[in-house]
N, C-alpha and C. Protein backbone atom coordinates (compact mmCIF):
# COMPACT_ATOMS: atom_id res chain seq x y z
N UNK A 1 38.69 -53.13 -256.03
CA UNK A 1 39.70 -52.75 -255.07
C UNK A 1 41.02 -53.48 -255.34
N UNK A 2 40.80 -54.89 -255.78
CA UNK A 2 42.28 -55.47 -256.12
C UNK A 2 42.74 -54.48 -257.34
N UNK A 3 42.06 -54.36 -258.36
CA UNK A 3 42.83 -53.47 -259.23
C UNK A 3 43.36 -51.98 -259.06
N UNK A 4 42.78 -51.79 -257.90
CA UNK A 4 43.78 -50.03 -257.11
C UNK A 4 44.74 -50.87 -256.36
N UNK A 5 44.80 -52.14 -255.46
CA UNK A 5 46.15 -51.92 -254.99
C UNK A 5 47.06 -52.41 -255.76
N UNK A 6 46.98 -53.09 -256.77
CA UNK A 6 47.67 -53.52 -257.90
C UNK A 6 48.41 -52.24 -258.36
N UNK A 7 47.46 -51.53 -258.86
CA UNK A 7 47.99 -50.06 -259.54
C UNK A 7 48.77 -49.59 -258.21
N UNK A 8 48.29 -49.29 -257.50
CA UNK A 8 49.40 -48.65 -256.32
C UNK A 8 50.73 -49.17 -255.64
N UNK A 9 50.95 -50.58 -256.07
CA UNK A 9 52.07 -50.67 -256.08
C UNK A 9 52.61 -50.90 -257.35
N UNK A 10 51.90 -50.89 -258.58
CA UNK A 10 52.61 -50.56 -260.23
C UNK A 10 53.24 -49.13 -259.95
N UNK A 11 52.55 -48.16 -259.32
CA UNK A 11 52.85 -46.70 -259.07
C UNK A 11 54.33 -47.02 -257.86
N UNK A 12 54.12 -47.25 -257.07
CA UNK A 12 55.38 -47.49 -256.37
C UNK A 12 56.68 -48.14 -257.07
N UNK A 13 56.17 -49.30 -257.51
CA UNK A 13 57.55 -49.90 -258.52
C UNK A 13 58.02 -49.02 -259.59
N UNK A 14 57.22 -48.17 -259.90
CA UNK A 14 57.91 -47.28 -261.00
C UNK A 14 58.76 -45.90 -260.41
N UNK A 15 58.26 -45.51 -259.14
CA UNK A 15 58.90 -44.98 -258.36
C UNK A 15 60.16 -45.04 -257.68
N UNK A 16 60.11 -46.16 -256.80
CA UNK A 16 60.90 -47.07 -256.10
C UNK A 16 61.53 -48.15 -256.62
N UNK A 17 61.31 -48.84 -257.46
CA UNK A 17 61.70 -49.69 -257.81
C UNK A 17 63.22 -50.13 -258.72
N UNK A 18 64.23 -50.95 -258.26
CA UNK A 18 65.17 -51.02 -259.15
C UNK A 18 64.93 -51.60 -260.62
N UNK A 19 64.80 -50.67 -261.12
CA UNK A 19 64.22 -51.47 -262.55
C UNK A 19 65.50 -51.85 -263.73
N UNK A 20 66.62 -50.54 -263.17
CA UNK A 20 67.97 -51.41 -264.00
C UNK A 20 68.64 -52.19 -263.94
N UNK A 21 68.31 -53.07 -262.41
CA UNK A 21 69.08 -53.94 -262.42
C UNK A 21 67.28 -55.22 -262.01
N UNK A 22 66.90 -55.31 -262.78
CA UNK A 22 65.55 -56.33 -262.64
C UNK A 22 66.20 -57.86 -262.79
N UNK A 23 67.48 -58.25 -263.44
CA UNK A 23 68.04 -59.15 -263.85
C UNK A 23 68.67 -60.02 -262.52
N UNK A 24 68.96 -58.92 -261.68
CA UNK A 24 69.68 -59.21 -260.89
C UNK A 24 68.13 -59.83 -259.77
N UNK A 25 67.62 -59.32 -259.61
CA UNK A 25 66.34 -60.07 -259.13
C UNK A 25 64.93 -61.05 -259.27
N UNK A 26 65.95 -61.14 -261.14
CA UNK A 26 64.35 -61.89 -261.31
C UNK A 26 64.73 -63.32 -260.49
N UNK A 27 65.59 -64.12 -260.33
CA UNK A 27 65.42 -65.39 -259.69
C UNK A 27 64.25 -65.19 -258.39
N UNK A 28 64.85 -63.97 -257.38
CA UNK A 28 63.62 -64.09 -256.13
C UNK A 28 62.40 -63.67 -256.63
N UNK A 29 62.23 -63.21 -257.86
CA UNK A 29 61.08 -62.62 -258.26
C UNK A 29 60.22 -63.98 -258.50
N UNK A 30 60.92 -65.08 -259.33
CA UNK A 30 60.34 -66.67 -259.72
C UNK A 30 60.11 -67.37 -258.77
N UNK A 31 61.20 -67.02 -257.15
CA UNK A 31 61.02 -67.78 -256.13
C UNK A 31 60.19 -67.53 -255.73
N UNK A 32 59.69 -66.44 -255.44
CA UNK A 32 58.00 -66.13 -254.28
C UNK A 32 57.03 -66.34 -255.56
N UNK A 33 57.05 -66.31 -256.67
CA UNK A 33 56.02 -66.00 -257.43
C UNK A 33 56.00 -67.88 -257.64
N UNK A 34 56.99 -68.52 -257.67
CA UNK A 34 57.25 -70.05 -257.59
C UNK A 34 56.35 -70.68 -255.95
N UNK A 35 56.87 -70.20 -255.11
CA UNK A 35 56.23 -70.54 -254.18
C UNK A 35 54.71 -70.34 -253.34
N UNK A 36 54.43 -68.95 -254.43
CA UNK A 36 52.88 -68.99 -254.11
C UNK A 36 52.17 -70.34 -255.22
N UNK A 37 52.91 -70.43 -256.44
CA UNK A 37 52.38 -71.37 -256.97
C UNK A 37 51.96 -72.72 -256.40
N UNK A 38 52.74 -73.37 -256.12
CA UNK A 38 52.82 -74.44 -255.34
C UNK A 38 52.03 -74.12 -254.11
N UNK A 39 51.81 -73.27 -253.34
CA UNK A 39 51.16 -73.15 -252.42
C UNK A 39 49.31 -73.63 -252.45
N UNK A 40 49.23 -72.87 -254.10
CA UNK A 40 47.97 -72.64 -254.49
C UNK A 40 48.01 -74.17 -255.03
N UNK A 41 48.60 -74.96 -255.75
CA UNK A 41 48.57 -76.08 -255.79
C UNK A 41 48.32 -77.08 -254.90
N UNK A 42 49.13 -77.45 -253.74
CA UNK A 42 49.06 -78.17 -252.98
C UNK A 42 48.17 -78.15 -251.96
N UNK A 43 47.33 -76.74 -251.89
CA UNK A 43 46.32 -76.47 -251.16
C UNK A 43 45.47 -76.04 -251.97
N UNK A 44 44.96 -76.65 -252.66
CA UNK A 44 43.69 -75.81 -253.68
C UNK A 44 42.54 -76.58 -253.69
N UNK A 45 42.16 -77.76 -252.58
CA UNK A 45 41.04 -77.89 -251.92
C UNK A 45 40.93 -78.01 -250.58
N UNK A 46 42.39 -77.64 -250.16
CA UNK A 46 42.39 -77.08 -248.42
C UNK A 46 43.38 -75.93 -248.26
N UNK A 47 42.42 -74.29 -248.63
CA UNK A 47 42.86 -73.55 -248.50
C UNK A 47 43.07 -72.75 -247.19
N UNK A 48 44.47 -71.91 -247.18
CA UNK A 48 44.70 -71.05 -245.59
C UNK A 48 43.73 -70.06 -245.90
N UNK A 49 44.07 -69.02 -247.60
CA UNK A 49 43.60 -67.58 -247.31
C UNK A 49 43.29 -67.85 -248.47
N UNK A 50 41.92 -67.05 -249.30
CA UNK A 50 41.31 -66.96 -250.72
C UNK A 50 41.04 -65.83 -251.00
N UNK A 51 41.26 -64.80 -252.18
CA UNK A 51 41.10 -63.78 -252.61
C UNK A 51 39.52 -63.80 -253.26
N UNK A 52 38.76 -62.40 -252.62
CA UNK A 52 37.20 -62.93 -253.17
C UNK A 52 37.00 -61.84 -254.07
N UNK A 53 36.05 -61.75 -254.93
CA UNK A 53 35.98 -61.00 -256.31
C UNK A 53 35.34 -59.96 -255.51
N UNK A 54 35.61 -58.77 -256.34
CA UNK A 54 34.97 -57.54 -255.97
C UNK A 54 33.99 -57.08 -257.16
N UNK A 55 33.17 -56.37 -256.39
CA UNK A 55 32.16 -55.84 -257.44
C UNK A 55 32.83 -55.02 -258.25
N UNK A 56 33.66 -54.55 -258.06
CA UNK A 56 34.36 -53.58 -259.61
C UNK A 56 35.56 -54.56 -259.94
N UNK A 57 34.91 -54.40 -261.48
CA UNK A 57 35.52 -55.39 -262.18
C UNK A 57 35.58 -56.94 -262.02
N UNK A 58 34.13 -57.10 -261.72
CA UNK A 58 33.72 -58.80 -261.18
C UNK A 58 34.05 -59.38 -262.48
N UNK A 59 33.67 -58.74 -263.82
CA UNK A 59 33.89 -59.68 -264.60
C UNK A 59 34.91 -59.92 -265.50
N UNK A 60 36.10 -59.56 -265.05
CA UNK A 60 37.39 -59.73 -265.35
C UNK A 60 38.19 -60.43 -263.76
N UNK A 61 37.83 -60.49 -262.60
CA UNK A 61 38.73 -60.87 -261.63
C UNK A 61 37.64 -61.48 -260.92
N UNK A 62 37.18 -62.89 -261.43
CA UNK A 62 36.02 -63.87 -261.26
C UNK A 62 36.75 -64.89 -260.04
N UNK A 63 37.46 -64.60 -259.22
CA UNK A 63 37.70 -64.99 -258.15
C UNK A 63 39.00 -65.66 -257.82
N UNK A 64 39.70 -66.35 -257.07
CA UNK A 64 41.25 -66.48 -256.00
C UNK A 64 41.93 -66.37 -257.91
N UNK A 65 41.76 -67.60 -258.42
CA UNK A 65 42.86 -67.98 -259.67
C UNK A 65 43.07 -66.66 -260.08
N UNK A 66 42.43 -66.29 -260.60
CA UNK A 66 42.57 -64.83 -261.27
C UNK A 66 43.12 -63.61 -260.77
N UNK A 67 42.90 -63.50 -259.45
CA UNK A 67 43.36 -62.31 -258.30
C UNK A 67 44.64 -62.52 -258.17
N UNK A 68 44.94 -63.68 -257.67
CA UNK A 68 46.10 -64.27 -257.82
C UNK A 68 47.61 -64.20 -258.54
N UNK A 69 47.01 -64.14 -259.62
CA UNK A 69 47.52 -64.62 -260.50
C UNK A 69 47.80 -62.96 -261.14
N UNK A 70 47.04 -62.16 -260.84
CA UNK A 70 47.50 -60.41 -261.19
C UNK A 70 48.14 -60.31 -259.71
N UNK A 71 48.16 -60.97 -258.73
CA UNK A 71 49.21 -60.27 -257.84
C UNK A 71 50.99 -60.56 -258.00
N UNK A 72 50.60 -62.23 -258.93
CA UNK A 72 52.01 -62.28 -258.81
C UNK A 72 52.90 -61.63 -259.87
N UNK A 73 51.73 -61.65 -260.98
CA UNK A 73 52.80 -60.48 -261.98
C UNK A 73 52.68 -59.54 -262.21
N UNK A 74 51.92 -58.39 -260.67
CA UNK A 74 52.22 -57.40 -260.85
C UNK A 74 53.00 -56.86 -259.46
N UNK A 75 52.27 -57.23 -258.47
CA UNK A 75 52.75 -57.49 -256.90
C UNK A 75 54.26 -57.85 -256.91
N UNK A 76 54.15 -58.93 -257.11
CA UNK A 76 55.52 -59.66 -256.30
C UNK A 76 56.73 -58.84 -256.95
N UNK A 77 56.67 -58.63 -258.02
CA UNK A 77 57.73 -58.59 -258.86
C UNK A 77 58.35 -57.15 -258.41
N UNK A 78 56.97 -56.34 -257.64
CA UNK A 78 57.50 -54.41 -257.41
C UNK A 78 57.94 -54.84 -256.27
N UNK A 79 57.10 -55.67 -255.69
CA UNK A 79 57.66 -55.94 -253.85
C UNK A 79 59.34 -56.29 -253.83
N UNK A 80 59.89 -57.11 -255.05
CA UNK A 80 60.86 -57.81 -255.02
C UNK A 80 61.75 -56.08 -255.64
N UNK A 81 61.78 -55.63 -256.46
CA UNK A 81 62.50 -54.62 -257.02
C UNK A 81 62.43 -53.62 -256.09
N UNK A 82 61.34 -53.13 -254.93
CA UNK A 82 61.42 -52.40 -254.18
C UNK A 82 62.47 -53.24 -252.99
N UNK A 83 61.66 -54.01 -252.31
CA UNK A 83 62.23 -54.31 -250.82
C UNK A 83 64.04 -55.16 -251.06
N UNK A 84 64.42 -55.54 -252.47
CA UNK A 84 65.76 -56.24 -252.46
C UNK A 84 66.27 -55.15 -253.22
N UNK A 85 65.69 -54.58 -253.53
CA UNK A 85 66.62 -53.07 -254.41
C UNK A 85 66.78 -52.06 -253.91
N UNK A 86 66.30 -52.05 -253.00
CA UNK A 86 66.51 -50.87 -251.87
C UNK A 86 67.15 -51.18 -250.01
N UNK A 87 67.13 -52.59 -250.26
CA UNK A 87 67.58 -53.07 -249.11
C UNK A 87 68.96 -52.44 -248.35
N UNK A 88 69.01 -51.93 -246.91
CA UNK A 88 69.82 -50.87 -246.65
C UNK A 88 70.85 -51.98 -245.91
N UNK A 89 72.05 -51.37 -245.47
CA UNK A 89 73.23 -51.99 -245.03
C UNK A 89 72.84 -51.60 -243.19
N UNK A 90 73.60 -52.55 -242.51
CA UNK A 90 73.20 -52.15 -240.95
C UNK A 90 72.30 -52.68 -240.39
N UNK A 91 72.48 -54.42 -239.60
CA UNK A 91 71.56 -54.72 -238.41
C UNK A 91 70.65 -54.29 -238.60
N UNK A 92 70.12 -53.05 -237.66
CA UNK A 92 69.00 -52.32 -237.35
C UNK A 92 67.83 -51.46 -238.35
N UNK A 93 68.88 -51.17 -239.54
CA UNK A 93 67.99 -50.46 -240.71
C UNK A 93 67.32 -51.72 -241.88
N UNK A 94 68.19 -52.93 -241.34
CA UNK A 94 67.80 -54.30 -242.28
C UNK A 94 66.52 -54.63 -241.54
N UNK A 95 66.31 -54.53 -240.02
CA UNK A 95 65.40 -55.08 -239.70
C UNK A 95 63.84 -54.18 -239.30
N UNK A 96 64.41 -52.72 -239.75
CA UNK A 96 63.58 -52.58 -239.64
C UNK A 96 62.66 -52.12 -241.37
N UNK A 97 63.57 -52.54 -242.11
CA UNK A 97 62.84 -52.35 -243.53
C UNK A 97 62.74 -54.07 -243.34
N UNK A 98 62.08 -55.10 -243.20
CA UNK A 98 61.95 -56.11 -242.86
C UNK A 98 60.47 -55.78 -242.05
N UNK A 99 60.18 -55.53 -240.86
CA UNK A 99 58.99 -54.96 -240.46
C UNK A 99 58.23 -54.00 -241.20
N UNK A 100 58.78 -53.01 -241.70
CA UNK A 100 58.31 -51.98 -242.29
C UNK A 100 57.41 -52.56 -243.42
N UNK A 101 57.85 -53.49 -244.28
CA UNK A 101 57.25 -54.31 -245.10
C UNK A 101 56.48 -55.54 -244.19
N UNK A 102 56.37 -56.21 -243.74
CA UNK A 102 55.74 -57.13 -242.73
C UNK A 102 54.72 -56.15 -242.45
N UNK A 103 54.66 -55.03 -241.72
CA UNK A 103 53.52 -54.46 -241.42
C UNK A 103 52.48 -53.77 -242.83
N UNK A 104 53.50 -53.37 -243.57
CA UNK A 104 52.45 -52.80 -245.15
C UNK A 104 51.65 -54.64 -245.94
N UNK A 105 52.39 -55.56 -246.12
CA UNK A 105 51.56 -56.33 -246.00
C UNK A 105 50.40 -56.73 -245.41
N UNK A 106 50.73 -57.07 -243.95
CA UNK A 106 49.94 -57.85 -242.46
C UNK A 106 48.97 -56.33 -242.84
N UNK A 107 49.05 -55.04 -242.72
CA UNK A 107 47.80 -54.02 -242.94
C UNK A 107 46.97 -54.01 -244.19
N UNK A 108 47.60 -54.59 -245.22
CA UNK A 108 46.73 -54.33 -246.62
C UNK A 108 45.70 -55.71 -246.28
N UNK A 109 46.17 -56.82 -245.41
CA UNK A 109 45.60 -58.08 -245.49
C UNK A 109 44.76 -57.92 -244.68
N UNK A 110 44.78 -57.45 -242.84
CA UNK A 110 43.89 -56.76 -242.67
C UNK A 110 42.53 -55.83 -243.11
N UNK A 111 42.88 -55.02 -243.55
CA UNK A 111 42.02 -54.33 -244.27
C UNK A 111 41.05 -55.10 -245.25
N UNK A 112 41.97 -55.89 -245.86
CA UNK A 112 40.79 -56.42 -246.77
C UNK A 112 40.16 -57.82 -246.08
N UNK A 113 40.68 -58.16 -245.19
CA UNK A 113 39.87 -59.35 -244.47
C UNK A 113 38.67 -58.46 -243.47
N UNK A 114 39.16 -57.33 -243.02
CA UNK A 114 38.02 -56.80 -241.76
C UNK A 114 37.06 -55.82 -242.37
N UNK A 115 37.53 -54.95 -243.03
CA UNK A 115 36.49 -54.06 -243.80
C UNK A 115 35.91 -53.75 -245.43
N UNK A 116 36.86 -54.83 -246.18
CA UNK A 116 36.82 -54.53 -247.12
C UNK A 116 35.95 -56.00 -248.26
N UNK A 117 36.15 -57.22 -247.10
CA UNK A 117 35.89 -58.58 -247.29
C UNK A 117 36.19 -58.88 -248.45
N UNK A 118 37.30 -58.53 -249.45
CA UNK A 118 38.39 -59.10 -250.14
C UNK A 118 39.09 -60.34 -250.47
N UNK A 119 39.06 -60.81 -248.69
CA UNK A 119 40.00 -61.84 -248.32
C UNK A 119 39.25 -63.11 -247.40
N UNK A 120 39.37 -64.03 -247.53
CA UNK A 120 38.93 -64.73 -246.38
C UNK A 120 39.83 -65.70 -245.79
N UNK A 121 39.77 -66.53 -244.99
CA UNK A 121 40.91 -67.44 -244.10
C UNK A 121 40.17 -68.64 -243.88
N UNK A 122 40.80 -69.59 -243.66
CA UNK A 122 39.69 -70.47 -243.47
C UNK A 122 41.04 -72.08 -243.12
N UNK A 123 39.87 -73.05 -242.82
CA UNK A 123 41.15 -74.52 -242.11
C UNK A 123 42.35 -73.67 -241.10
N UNK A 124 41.91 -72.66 -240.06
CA UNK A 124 42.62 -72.31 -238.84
C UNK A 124 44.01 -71.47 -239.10
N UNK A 125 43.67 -70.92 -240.32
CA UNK A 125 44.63 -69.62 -240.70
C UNK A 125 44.16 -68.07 -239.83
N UNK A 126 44.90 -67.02 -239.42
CA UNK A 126 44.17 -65.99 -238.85
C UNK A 126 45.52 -64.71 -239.63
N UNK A 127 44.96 -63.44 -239.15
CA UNK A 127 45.55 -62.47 -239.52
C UNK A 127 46.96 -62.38 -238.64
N UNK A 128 47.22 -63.15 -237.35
CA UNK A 128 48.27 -63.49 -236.29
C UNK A 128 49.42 -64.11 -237.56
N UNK A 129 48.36 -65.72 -237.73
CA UNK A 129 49.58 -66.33 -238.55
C UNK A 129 49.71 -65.58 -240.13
N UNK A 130 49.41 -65.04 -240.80
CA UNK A 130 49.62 -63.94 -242.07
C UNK A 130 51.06 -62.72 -241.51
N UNK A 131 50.62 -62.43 -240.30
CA UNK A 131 51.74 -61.38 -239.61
C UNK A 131 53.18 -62.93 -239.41
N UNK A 132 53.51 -63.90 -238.93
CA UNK A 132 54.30 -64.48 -238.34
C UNK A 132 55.00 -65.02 -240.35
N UNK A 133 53.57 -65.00 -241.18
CA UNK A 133 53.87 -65.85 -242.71
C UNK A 133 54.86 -64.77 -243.25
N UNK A 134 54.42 -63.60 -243.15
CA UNK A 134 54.87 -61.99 -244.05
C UNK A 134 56.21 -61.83 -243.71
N UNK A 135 56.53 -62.44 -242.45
CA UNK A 135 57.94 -62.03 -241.42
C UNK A 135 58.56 -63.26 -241.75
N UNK A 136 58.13 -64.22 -241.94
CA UNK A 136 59.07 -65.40 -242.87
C UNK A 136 59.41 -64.99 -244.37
N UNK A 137 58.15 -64.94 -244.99
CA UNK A 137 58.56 -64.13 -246.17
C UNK A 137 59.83 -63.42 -246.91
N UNK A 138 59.78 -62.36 -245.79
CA UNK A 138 60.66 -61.20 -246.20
C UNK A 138 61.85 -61.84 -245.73
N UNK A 139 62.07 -62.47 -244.60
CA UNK A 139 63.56 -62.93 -244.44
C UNK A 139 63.86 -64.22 -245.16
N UNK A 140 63.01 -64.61 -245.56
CA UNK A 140 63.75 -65.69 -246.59
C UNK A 140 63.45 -65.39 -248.40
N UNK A 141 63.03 -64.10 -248.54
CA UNK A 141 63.46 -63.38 -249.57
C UNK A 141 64.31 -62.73 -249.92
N UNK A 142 65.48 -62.18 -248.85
CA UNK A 142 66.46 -61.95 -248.38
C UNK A 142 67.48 -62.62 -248.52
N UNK A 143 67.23 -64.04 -247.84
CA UNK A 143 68.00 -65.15 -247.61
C UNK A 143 68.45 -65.54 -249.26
N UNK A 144 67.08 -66.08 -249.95
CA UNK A 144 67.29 -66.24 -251.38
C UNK A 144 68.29 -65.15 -252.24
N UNK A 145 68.15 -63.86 -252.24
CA UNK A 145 68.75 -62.91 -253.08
C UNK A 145 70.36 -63.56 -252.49
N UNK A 146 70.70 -63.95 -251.67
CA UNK A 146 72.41 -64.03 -251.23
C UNK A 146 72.82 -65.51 -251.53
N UNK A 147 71.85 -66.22 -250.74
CA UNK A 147 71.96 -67.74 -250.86
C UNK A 147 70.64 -68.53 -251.78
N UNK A 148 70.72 -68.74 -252.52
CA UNK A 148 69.40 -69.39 -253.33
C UNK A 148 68.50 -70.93 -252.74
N UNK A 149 69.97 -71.63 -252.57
CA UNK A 149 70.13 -73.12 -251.74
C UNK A 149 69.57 -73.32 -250.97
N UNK A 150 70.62 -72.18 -250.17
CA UNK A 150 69.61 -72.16 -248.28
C UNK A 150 68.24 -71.50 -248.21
N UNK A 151 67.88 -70.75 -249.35
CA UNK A 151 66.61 -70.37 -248.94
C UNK A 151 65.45 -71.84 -249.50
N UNK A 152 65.90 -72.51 -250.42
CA UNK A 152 64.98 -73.79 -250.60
C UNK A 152 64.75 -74.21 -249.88
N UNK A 153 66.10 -74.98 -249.16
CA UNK A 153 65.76 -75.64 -248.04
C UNK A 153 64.96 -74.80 -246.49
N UNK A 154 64.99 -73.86 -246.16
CA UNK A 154 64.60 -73.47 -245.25
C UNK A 154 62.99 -72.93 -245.69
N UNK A 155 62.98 -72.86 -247.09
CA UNK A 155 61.14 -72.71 -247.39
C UNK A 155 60.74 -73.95 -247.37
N UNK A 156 61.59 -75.52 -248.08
CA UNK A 156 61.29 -76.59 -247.62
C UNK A 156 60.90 -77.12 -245.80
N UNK A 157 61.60 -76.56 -245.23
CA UNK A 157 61.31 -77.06 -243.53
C UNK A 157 60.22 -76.18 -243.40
N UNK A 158 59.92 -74.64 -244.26
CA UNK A 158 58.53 -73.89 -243.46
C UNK A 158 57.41 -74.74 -243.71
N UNK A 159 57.50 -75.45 -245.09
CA UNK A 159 56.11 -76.34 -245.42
C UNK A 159 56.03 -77.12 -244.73
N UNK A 160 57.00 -78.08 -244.85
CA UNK A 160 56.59 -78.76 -243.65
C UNK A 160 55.79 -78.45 -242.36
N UNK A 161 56.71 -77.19 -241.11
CA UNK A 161 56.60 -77.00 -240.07
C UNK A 161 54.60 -76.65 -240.29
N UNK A 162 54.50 -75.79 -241.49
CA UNK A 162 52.93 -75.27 -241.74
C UNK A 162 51.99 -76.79 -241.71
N UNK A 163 52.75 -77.52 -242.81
CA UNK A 163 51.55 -78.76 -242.81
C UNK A 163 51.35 -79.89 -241.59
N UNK A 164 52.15 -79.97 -240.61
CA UNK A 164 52.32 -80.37 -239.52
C UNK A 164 51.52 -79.71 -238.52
N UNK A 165 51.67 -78.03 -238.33
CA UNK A 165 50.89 -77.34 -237.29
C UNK A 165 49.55 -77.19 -238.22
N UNK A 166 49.44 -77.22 -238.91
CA UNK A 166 47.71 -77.10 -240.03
C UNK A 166 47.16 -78.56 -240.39
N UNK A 167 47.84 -79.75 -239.49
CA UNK A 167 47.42 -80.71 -240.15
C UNK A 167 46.58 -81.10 -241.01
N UNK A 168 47.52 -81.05 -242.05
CA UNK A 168 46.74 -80.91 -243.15
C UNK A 168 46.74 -82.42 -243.97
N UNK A 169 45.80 -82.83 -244.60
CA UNK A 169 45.59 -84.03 -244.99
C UNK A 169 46.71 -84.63 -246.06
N UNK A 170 47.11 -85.66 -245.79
CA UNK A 170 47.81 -85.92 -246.66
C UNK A 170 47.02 -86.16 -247.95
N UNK A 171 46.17 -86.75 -247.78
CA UNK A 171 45.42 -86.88 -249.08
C UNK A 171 45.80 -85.82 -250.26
N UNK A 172 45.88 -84.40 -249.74
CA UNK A 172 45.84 -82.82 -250.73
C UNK A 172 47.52 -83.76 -251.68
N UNK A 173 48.31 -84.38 -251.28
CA UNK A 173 48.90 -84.82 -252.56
C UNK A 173 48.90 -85.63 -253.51
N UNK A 174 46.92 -86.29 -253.40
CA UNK A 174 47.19 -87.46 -254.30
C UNK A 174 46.37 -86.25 -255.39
């Protein structure tokens, strides 16, 4: 199943996607694909959410590293060419292609956490905070494409604010 939604948004990015101007987006493309890194780093024996192997194609996508690691270079990069390459002008049409994406996320994560068992959560992560993570996400993927700076620092204060409300061990940095 990871390798159909992979393909289905390879199929969308080739659709949708700004692909002539990819230059102009690879920095946010390195930033989310940068910041899941580190994520998976600094929590990679106290994880929020883990990608679990599926029986098709178990033995090529042998579990999180691997799943992972095809979402960010195939995922992130359409998400980034779709949702900053198509990003519309106007308050109201910004925010709601902002949800619009928040909810196609928060539903694919769903799905594979409730019926599809894909996904799991775990150390007091839920599908609530994934919906509140997706809606940070997108606006400070946003933020990055205009301001690069301010989006560091304000993904710098989200870690924080996360490892503070997830008290999470300091230990995970030795």
């Amino acid at each position: 199943m990871h390798l159909f939604y992979n393909l289905l948004f390879l199929l969308a990015g080739l659709k949708w996607g700004d692909w002539r101007n990819w230059r102009v987006y690879y920095p946010t493309i390195l930033f989310l694909i940068g910041g899941d890194l580190l994520k998976n780093f600094l929590l990679r024996n106290y994880p929020m959410w883990q990608y679990k192997k599926t029986i098709f194609a178990e033995n090529i996508l042998i579990g999180h590293p691997v799943i992972n690691l095809m979402i960010m270079a195939i995922v992130y990069p359409v998400t980034i060419l779709i949702f900053i390459g198509r990003y519309p002008s106007g308050f109201f049409k910004q925010a709601g292609w902002i949800l619009l994406w928040v909810f196609l996320y928060t539903t694919i994560e769903f799905i594979n956490l409730y019926y599809l068992d894909l996904i799991e959560h775990s150390n007091g992560w839920s599908i609530q905070w994934s919906f509140f993570f997706n809606l940070f996400m997108f606006i400070i993927l946003r933020i990055h494409h205009k301001r690069p700076l301010a989006a560091l620092g304000i993904g710098f204060l989200w870690i924080l604010f996360l490892w503070k409300t997830f008290e999470m061990p300091i230990d995970l940095l030795r």
